[in-house]
C-alpha atoms as a PDB file:
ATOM      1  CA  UNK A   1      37.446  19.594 -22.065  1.00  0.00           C
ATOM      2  CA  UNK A   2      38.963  15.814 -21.274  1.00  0.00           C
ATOM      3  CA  UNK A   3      36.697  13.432 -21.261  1.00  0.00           C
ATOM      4  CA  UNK A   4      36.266  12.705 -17.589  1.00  0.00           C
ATOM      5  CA  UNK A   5      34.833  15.899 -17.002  1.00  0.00           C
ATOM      6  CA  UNK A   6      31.012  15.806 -16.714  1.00  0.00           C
ATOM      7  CA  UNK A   7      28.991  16.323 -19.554  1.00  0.00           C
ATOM      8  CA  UNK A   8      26.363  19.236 -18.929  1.00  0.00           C
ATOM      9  CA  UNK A   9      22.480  17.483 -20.198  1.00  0.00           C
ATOM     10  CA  UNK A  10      19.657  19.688 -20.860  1.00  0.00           C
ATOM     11  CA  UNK A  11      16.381  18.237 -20.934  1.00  0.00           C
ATOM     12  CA  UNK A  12      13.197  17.759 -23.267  1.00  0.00           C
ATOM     13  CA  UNK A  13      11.053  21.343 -24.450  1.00  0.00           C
ATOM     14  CA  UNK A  14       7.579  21.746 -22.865  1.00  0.00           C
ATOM     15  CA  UNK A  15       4.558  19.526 -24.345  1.00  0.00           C
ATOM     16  CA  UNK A  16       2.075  22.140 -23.930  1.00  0.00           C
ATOM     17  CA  UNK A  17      -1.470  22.847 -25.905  1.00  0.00           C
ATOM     18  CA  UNK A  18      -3.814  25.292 -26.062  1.00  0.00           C
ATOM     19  CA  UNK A  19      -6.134  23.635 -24.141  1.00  0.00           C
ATOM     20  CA  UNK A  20      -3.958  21.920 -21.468  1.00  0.00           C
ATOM     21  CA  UNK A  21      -5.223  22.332 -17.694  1.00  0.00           C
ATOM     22  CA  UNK A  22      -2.381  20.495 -16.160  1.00  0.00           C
ATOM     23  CA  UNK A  23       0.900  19.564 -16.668  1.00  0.00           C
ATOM     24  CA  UNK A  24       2.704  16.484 -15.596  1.00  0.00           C
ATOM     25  CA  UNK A  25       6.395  17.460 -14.198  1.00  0.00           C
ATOM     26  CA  UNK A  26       8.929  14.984 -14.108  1.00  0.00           C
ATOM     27  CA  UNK A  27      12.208  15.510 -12.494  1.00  0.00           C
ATOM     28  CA  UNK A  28      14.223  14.720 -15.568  1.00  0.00           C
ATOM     29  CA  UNK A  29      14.744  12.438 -18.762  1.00  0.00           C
ATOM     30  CA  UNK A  30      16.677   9.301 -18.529  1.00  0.00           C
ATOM     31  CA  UNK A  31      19.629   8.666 -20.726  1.00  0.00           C
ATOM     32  CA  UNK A  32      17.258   6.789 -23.864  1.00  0.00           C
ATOM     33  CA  UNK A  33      14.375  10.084 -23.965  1.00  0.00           C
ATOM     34  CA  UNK A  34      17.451  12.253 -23.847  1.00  0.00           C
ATOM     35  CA  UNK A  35      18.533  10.129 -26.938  1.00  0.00           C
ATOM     36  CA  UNK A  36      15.440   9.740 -29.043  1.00  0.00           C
ATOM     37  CA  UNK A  37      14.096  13.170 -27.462  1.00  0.00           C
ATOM     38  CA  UNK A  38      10.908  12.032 -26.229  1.00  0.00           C
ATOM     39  CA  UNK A  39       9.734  11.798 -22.920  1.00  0.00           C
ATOM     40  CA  UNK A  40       9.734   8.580 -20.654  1.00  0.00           C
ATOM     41  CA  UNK A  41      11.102   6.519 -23.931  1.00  0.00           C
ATOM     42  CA  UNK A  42      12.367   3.495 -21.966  1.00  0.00           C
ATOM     43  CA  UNK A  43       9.206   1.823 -21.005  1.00  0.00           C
ATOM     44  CA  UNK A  44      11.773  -1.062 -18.923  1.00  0.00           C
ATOM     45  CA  UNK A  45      12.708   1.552 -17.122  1.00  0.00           C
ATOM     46  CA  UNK A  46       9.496   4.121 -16.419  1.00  0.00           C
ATOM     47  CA  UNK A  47       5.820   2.783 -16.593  1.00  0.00           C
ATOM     48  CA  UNK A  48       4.336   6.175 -17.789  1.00  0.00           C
ATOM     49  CA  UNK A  49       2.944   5.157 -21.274  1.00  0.00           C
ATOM     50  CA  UNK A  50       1.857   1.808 -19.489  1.00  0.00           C
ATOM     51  CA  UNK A  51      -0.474   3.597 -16.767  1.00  0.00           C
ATOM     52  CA  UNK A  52      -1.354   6.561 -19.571  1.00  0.00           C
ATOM     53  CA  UNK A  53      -2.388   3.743 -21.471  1.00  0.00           C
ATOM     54  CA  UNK A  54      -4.635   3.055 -19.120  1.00  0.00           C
ATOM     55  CA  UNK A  55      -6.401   6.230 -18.813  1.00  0.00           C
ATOM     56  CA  UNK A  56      -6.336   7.129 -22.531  1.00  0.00           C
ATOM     57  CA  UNK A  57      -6.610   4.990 -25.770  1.00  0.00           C
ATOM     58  CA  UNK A  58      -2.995   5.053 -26.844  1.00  0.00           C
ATOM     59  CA  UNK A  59      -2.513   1.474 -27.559  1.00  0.00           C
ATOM     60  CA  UNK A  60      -0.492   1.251 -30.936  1.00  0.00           C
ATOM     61  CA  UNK A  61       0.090   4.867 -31.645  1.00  0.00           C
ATOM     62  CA  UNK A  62       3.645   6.244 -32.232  1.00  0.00           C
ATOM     63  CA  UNK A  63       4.697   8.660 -29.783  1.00  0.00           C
ATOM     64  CA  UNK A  64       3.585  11.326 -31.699  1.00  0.00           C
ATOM     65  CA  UNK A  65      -0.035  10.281 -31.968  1.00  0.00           C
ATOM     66  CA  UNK A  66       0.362   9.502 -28.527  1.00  0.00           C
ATOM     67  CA  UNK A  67       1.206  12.836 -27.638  1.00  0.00           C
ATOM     68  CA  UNK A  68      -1.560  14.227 -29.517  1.00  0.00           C
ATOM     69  CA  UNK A  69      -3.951  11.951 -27.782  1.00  0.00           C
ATOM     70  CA  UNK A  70      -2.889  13.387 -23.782  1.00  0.00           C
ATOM     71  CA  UNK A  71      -2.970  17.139 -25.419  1.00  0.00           C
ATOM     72  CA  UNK A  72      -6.162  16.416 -26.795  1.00  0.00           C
ATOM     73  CA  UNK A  73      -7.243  15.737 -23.261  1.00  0.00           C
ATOM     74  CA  UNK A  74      -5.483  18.415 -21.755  1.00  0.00           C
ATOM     75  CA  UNK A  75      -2.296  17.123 -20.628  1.00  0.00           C
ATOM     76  CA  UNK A  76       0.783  18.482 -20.876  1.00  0.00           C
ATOM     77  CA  UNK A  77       4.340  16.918 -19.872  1.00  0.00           C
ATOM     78  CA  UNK A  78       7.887  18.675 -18.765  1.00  0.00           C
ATOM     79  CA  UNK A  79      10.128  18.197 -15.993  1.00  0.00           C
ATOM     80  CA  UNK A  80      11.201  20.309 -13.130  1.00  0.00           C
ATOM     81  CA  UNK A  81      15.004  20.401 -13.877  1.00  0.00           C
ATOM     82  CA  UNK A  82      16.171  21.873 -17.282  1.00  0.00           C
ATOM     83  CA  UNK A  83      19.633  21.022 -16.956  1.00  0.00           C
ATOM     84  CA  UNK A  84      22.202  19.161 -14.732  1.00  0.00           C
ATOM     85  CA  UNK A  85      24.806  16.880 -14.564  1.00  0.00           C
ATOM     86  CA  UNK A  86      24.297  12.939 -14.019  1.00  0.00           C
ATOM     87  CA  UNK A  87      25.848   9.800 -14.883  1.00  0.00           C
ATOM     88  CA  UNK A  88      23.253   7.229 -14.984  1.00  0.00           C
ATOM     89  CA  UNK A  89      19.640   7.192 -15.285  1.00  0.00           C
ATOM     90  CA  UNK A  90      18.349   7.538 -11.095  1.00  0.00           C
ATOM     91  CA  UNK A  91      17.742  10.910 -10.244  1.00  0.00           C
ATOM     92  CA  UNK A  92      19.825  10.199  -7.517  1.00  0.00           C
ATOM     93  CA  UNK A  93      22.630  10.809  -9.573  1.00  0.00           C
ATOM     94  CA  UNK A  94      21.603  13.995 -10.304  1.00  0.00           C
ATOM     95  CA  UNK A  95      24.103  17.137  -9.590  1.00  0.00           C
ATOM     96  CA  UNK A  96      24.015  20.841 -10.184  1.00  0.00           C
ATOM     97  CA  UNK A  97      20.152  21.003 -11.202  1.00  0.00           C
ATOM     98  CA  UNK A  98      19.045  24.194 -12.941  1.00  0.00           C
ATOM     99  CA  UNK A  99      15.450  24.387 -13.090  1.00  0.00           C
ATOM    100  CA  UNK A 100      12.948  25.115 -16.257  1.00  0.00           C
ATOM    101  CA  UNK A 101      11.015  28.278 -15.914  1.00  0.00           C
ATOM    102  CA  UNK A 102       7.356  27.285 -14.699  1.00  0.00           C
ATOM    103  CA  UNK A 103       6.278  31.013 -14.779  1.00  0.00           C
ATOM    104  CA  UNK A 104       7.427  31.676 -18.400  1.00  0.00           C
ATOM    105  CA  UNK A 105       5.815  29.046 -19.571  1.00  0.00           C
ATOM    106  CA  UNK A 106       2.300  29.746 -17.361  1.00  0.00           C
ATOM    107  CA  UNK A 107       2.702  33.249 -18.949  1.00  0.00           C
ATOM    108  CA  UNK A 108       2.850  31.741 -22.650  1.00  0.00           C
ATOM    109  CA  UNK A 109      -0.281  29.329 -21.548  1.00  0.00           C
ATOM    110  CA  UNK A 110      -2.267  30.622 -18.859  1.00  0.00           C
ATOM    111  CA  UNK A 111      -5.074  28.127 -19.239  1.00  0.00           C
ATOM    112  CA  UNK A 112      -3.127  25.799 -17.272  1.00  0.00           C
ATOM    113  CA  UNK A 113      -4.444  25.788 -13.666  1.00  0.00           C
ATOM    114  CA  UNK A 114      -2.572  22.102 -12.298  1.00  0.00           C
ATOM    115  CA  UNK A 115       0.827  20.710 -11.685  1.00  0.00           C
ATOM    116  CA  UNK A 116       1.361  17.099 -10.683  1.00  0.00           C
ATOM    117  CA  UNK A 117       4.583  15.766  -9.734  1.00  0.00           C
ATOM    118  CA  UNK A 118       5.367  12.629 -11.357  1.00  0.00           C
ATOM    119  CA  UNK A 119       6.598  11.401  -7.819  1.00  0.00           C
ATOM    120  CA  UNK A 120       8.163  13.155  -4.542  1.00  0.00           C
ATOM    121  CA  UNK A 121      11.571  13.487  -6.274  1.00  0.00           C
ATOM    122  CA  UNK A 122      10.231  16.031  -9.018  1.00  0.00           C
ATOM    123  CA  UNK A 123       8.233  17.689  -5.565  1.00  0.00           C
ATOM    124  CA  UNK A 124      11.406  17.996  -3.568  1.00  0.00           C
ATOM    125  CA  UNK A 125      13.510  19.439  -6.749  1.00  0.00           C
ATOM    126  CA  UNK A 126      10.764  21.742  -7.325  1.00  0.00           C
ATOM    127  CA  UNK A 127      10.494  22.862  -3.377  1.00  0.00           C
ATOM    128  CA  UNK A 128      14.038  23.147  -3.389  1.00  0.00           C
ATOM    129  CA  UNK A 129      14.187  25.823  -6.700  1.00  0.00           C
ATOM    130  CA  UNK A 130      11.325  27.822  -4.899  1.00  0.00           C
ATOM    131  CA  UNK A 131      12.654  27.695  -1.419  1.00  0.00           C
ATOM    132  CA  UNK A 132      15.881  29.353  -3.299  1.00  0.00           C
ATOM    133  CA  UNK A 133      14.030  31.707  -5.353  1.00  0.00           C
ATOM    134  CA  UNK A 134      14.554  30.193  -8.297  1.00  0.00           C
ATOM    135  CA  UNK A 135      11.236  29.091  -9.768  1.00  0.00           C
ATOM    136  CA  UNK A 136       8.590  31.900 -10.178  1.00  0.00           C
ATOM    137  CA  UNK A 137       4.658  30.573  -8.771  1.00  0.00           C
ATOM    138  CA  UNK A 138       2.013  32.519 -10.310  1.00  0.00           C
ATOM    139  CA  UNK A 139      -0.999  32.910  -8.132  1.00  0.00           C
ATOM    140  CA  UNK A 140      -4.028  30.549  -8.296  1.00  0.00           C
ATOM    141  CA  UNK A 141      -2.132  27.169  -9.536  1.00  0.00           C
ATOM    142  CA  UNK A 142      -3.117  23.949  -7.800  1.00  0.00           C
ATOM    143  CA  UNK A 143      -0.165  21.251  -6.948  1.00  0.00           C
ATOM    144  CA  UNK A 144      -0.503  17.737  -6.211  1.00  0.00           C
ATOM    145  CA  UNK A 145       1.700  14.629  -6.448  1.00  0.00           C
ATOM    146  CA  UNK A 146       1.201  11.303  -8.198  1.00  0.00           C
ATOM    147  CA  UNK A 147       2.521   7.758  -7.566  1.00  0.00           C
ATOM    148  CA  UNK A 148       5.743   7.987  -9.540  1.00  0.00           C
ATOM    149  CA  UNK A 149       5.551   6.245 -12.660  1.00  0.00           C
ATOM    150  CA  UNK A 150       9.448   5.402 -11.797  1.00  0.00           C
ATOM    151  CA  UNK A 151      10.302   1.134 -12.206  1.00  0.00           C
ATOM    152  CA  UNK A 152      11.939   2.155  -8.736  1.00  0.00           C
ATOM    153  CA  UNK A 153       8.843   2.373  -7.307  1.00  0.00           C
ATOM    154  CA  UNK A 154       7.118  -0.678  -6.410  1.00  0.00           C
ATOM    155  CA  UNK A 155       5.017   0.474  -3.489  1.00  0.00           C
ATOM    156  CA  UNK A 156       2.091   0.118  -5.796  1.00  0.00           C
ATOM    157  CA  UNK A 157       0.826  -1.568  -9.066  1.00  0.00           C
ATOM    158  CA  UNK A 158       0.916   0.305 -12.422  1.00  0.00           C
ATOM    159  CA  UNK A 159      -2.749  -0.907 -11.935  1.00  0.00           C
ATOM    160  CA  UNK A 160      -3.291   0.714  -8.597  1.00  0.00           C
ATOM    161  CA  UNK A 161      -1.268   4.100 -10.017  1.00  0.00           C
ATOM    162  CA  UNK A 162      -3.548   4.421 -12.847  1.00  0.00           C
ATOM    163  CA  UNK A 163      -6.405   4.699 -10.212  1.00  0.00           C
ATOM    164  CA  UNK A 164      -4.578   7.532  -8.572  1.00  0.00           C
ATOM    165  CA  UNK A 165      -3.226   9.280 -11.882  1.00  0.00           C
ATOM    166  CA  UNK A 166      -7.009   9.459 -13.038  1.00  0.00           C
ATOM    167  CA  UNK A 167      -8.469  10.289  -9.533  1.00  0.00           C
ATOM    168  CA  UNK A 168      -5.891  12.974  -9.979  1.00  0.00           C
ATOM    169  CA  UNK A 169      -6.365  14.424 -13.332  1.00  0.00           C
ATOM    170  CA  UNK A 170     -10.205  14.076 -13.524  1.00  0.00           C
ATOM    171  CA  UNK A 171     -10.174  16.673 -10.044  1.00  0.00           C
ATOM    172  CA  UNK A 172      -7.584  18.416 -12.384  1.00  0.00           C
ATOM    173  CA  UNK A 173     -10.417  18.789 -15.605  1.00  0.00           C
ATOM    174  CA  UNK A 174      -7.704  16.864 -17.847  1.00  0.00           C
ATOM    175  CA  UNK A 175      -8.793  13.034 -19.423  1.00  0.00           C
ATOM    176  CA  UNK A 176     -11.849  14.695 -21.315  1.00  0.00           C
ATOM    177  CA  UNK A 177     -10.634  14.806 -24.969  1.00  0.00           C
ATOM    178  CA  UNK A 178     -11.903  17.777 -26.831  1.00  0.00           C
ATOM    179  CA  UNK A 179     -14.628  16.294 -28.367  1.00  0.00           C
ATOM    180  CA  UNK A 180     -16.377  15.166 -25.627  1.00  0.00           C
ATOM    181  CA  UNK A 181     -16.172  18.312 -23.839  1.00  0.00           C
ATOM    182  CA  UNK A 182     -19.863  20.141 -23.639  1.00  0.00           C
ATOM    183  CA  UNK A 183     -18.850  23.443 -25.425  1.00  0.00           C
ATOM    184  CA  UNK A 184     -17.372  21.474 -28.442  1.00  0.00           C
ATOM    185  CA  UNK A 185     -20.414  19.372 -28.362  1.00  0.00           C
ATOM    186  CA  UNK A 186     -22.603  22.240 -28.436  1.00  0.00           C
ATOM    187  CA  UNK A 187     -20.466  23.690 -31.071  1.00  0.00           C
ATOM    188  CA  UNK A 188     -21.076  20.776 -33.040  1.00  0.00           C
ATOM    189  CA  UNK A 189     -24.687  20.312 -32.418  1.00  0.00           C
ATOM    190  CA  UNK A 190     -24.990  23.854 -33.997  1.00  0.00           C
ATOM    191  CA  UNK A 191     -23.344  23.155 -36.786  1.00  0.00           C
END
Protein backbone atom coordinates (compact mmCIF):
# COMPACT_ATOMS: atom_id res chain seq x y z
CA UNK A 1 0.00 0.00 0.00
CA UNK A 2 1.79 3.63 -0.89
CA UNK A 3 1.26 5.98 1.35
CA UNK A 4 -1.28 8.19 -0.34
CA UNK A 5 -3.75 5.66 -0.21
CA UNK A 6 -6.29 6.16 2.61
CA UNK A 7 -5.77 4.68 5.77
CA UNK A 8 -8.91 2.51 6.86
CA UNK A 9 -9.79 3.88 11.00
CA UNK A 10 -11.90 1.84 13.15
CA UNK A 11 -13.35 3.38 16.04
CA UNK A 12 -13.53 3.11 20.00
CA UNK A 13 -15.37 -0.46 21.65
CA UNK A 14 -18.77 0.11 23.35
CA UNK A 15 -18.80 1.75 27.03
CA UNK A 16 -21.59 -0.25 28.19
CA UNK A 17 -22.69 -1.43 31.99
CA UNK A 18 -24.94 -3.52 33.41
CA UNK A 19 -27.09 -1.04 34.42
CA UNK A 20 -26.96 1.45 31.49
CA UNK A 21 -30.50 2.74 30.16
CA UNK A 22 -29.12 4.81 27.40
CA UNK A 23 -26.39 5.18 25.33
CA UNK A 24 -24.87 8.28 23.91
CA UNK A 25 -23.91 7.67 20.00
CA UNK A 26 -21.48 9.75 18.47
CA UNK A 27 -20.76 9.68 14.85
CA UNK A 28 -17.09 8.97 15.26
CA UNK A 29 -13.72 9.67 17.20
CA UNK A 30 -11.52 12.46 16.18
CA UNK A 31 -7.93 11.89 15.31
CA UNK A 32 -6.54 12.48 19.40
CA UNK A 33 -9.48 9.68 21.04
CA UNK A 34 -8.45 7.52 18.14
CA UNK A 35 -4.86 8.08 19.55
CA UNK A 36 -5.18 7.81 23.29
CA UNK A 37 -8.37 5.46 22.71
CA UNK A 38 -10.78 7.26 24.70
CA UNK A 39 -13.71 8.93 23.70
CA UNK A 40 -14.09 12.79 23.01
CA UNK A 41 -10.21 13.19 24.29
CA UNK A 42 -9.66 16.65 22.75
CA UNK A 43 -11.67 18.81 24.99
CA UNK A 44 -10.45 22.09 22.33
CA UNK A 45 -12.08 20.39 20.01
CA UNK A 46 -15.51 18.60 21.58
CA UNK A 47 -17.18 20.04 24.82
CA UNK A 48 -18.53 16.59 26.01
CA UNK A 49 -16.60 16.18 29.36
CA UNK A 50 -17.27 20.04 29.83
CA UNK A 51 -21.26 19.73 29.67
CA UNK A 52 -20.97 15.96 31.42
CA UNK A 53 -19.25 17.81 33.92
CA UNK A 54 -22.02 19.58 34.42
CA UNK A 55 -24.50 16.97 34.98
CA UNK A 56 -22.22 14.61 36.95
CA UNK A 57 -19.36 15.24 39.51
CA UNK A 58 -16.40 14.44 37.31
CA UNK A 59 -14.28 17.36 38.08
CA UNK A 60 -10.61 16.00 38.55
CA UNK A 61 -11.09 12.38 37.79
CA UNK A 62 -8.99 10.60 35.08
CA UNK A 63 -10.93 9.34 32.33
CA UNK A 64 -11.28 6.22 33.79
CA UNK A 65 -12.95 7.35 36.99
CA UNK A 66 -14.80 9.44 34.80
CA UNK A 67 -16.12 6.72 32.94
CA UNK A 68 -17.05 4.90 35.93
CA UNK A 69 -18.89 7.88 37.23
CA UNK A 70 -21.53 8.14 33.74
CA UNK A 71 -21.84 4.07 34.02
CA UNK A 72 -22.60 4.41 37.47
CA UNK A 73 -25.46 6.58 36.36
CA UNK A 74 -26.41 4.63 33.55
CA UNK A 75 -24.73 6.01 30.66
CA UNK A 76 -23.15 4.43 28.13
CA UNK A 77 -21.06 5.98 25.07
CA UNK A 78 -20.28 4.56 21.30
CA UNK A 79 -20.63 5.96 18.00
CA UNK A 80 -22.72 5.15 15.04
CA UNK A 81 -19.88 4.45 12.50
CA UNK A 82 -17.35 1.61 13.31
CA UNK A 83 -15.11 2.24 10.59
CA UNK A 84 -14.37 4.65 7.64
CA UNK A 85 -12.02 6.58 5.97
CA UNK A 86 -11.26 10.42 6.84
CA UNK A 87 -8.53 12.78 6.77
CA UNK A 88 -9.12 15.28 9.37
CA UNK A 89 -11.14 15.48 12.38
CA UNK A 90 -14.97 17.00 10.83
CA UNK A 91 -17.18 14.34 10.12
CA UNK A 92 -17.51 15.95 7.03
CA UNK A 93 -14.58 14.32 5.93
CA UNK A 94 -15.89 11.21 6.53
CA UNK A 95 -15.99 8.46 3.52
CA UNK A 96 -17.01 4.86 3.19
CA UNK A 97 -18.76 4.60 6.78
CA UNK A 98 -19.43 1.08 8.03
CA UNK A 99 -21.62 1.13 10.88
CA UNK A 100 -21.26 -0.64 14.57
CA UNK A 101 -23.86 -3.22 15.23
CA UNK A 102 -26.60 -1.52 17.57
CA UNK A 103 -28.60 -4.85 17.71
CA UNK A 104 -25.63 -7.04 18.82
CA UNK A 105 -24.84 -5.01 21.30
CA UNK A 106 -28.81 -4.45 22.60
CA UNK A 107 -28.76 -8.31 22.52
CA UNK A 108 -25.55 -8.49 24.90
CA UNK A 109 -27.36 -5.60 27.17
CA UNK A 110 -30.93 -5.50 26.87
CA UNK A 111 -31.49 -3.17 29.79
CA UNK A 112 -30.78 -0.40 27.57
CA UNK A 113 -34.08 1.21 26.47
CA UNK A 114 -32.50 4.97 24.94
CA UNK A 115 -30.30 6.21 22.20
CA UNK A 116 -29.33 9.86 21.92
CA UNK A 117 -27.49 11.20 19.11
CA UNK A 118 -24.72 13.31 20.09
CA UNK A 119 -25.95 15.79 17.29
CA UNK A 120 -27.90 15.43 13.77
CA UNK A 121 -24.71 14.14 12.07
CA UNK A 122 -24.58 10.81 14.23
CA UNK A 123 -28.82 10.89 13.41
CA UNK A 124 -28.35 11.19 9.69
CA UNK A 125 -25.38 8.39 9.64
CA UNK A 126 -27.54 6.29 11.66
CA UNK A 127 -30.85 6.92 9.31
CA UNK A 128 -28.75 6.38 6.49
CA UNK A 129 -27.36 2.57 7.80
CA UNK A 130 -31.12 1.73 8.56
CA UNK A 131 -32.65 3.18 5.49
CA UNK A 132 -29.97 0.64 3.75
CA UNK A 133 -30.57 -2.20 5.94
CA UNK A 134 -27.64 -2.08 7.58
CA UNK A 135 -28.28 -1.43 11.26
CA UNK A 136 -30.67 -3.93 13.00
CA UNK A 137 -33.59 -1.83 15.50
CA UNK A 138 -34.89 -4.02 18.09
CA UNK A 139 -38.41 -3.24 19.07
CA UNK A 140 -39.30 -0.92 22.00
CA UNK A 141 -36.02 1.48 21.94
CA UNK A 142 -36.64 5.20 22.33
CA UNK A 143 -34.40 7.76 20.06
CA UNK A 144 -33.81 11.28 20.60
CA UNK A 145 -31.13 13.82 19.65
CA UNK A 146 -29.00 16.16 21.74
CA UNK A 147 -27.31 19.53 21.05
CA UNK A 148 -24.03 18.24 19.66
CA UNK A 149 -21.35 18.55 22.01
CA UNK A 150 -19.21 19.36 18.62
CA UNK A 151 -16.82 22.99 19.06
CA UNK A 152 -18.58 23.37 15.52
CA UNK A 153 -21.57 24.01 17.05
CA UNK A 154 -22.13 27.29 18.48
CA UNK A 155 -25.88 27.62 18.16
CA UNK A 156 -25.97 27.22 21.88
CA UNK A 157 -23.87 27.50 25.14
CA UNK A 158 -22.19 24.40 26.68
CA UNK A 159 -24.35 26.00 29.49
CA UNK A 160 -27.59 25.95 27.61
CA UNK A 161 -26.61 22.13 26.20
CA UNK A 162 -26.18 20.85 29.58
CA UNK A 163 -29.88 21.92 30.20
CA UNK A 164 -30.93 19.88 27.23
CA UNK A 165 -28.45 16.82 27.78
CA UNK A 166 -30.06 16.48 31.38
CA UNK A 167 -33.70 17.30 30.28
CA UNK A 168 -32.79 14.47 27.99
CA UNK A 169 -31.30 11.81 30.06
CA UNK A 170 -33.42 12.35 33.24
CA UNK A 171 -36.77 11.43 30.63
CA UNK A 172 -34.19 8.68 29.64
CA UNK A 173 -33.86 7.23 33.69
CA UNK A 174 -29.91 7.83 33.28
CA UNK A 175 -28.08 10.74 35.84
CA UNK A 176 -29.28 8.70 39.01
CA UNK A 177 -26.04 6.99 40.20
CA UNK A 178 -26.64 3.62 41.70
CA UNK A 179 -26.72 4.55 45.03
CA UNK A 180 -29.28 6.85 45.00
CA UNK A 181 -31.56 4.72 43.15
CA UNK A 182 -34.66 3.44 45.54
CA UNK A 183 -34.02 -0.38 45.14
CA UNK A 184 -30.29 0.04 46.17
CA UNK A 185 -31.45 2.22 48.92
CA UNK A 186 -33.82 -0.23 50.10
CA UNK A 187 -31.21 -2.81 49.70
CA UNK A 188 -29.15 -0.93 51.92
CA UNK A 189 -31.64 0.04 54.47
CA UNK A 190 -32.05 -3.81 54.93
CA UNK A 191 -28.84 -4.46 55.43
Amino acid sequence: MSSSEPVRLLGLDPVVGDATVVVILGTFPGPKSLRVGEYYADRQRNRFWSIMEKLVPLLGLDYMAAIDELLQRRIGLWDVIRSCIREGAEDKEIKDPKPNNLGELLRKHPHVRFVLFNGDPAHEYFTQFVRAGLVEVPAGLSFDTLPSSSGNNTRSTTLEKAGVWREKLVAAGALVSLEDRPAAQEGRKKS
